[in-house]
Protein backbone atom coordinates (compact mmCIF):
# COMPACT_ATOMS: atom_id res chain seq x y z
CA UNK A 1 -9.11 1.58 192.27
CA UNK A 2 -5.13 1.97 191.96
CA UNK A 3 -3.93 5.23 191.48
CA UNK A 4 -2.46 6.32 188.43
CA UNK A 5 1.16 7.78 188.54
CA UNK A 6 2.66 10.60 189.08
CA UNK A 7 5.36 12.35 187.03
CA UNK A 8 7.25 15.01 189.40
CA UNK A 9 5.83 18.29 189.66
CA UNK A 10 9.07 19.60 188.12
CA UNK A 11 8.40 17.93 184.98
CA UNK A 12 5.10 19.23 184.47
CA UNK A 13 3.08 22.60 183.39
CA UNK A 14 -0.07 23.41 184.07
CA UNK A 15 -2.80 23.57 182.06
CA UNK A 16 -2.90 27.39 181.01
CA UNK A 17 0.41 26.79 179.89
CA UNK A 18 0.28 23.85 177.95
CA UNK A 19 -2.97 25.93 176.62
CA UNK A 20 -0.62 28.72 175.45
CA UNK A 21 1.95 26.75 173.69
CA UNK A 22 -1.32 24.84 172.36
CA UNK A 23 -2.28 27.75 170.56
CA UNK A 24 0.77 29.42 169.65
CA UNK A 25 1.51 25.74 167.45
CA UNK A 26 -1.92 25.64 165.99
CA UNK A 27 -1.62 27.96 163.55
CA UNK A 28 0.11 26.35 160.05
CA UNK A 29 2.55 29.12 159.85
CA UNK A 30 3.90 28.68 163.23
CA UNK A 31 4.20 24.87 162.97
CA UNK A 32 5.90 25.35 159.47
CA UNK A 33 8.36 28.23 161.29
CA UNK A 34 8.53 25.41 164.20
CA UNK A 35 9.91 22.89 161.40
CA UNK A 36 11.94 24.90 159.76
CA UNK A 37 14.17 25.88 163.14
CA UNK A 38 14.08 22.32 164.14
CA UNK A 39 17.37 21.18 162.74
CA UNK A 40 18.95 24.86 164.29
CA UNK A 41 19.37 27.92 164.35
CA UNK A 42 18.14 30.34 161.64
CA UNK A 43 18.54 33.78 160.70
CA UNK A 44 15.42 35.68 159.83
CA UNK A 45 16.23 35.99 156.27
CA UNK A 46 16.53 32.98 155.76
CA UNK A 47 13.49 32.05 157.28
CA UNK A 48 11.39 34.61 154.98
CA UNK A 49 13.06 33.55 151.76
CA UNK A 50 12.39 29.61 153.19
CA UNK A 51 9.12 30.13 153.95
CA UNK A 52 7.88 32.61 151.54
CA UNK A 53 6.35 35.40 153.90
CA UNK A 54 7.21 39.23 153.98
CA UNK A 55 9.37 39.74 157.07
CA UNK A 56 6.51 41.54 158.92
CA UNK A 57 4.30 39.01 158.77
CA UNK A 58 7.14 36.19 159.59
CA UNK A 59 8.01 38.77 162.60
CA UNK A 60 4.44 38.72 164.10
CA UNK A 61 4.59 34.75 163.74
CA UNK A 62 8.19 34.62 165.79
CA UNK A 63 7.38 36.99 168.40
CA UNK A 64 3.81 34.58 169.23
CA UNK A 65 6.38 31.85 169.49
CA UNK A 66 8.70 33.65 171.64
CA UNK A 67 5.79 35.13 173.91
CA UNK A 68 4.84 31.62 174.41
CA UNK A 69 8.75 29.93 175.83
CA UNK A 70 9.07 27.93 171.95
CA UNK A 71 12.01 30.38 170.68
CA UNK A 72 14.94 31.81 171.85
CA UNK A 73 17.03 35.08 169.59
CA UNK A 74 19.97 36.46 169.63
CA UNK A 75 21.65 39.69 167.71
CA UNK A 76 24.05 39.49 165.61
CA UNK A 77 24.84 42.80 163.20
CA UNK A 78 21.53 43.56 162.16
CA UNK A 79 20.19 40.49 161.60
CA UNK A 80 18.12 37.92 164.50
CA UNK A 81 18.83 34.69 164.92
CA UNK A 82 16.28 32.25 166.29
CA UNK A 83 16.33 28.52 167.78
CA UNK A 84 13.81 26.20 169.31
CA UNK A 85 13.62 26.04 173.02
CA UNK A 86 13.82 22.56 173.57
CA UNK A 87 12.33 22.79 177.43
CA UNK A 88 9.31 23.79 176.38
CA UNK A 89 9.01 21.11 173.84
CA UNK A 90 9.79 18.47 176.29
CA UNK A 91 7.45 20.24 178.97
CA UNK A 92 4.52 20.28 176.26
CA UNK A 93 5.84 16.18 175.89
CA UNK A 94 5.66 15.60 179.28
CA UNK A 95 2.03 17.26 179.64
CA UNK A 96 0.83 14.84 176.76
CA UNK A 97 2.34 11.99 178.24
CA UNK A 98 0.45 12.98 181.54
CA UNK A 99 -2.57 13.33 179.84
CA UNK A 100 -1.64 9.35 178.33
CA UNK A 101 -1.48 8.32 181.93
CA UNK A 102 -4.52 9.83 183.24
CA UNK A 103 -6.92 8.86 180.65
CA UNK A 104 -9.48 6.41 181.19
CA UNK A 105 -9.17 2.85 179.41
């Protein structure tokens, strides 16, 4: 039996953390704060007034996302500012696609 490729251990994360950016997208609110910073950068009020949710709750969303490498912030004044980190998107792509390769036909 051939062996299946190998992508570069560079290019890949292991399992636990694929697992944690797993669960930090399957809730619905973090996927719809997910979409909502993927054409840039947002400010926090714009994201509650966007989405609809009282800034605590849309705080407790971003800071899952940040614990698990998706977002990035930065200060400005008093407000945050937050942005997809697209590394961990392509890591998470690159996992999947590993997974693609390994499967069984």
């Amino acid at each position: 039996m051939a062996a299946q490729p190998q992508a570069p251990a560079s290019c890949c994360i292991a399992g636990d953390q694929a697992r944690a950016l797993l669960k930090a997208l399957a809730d619905p609110i973090r996927l719809q704060v997910v979409e909502a910073l993927a054409p840039g950068e947002r400010c926090v009020c714009e994201l509650t007034e966007q989405l609809g949710l009282a800034q605590s709750k849309l705080s407790f969303h971003l800071k899952v996302l940040k614990d698990a490498g998706l977002l990035s912030d930065r200060q400005q004044g008093r407000w945050t500012y937050y942005r997809l980190q697209g590394r961990a998107l392509e890591q998470l792509r690159d996992w999947l696609d590993q997974l693609m390769l390994c499967r069984s036909s």
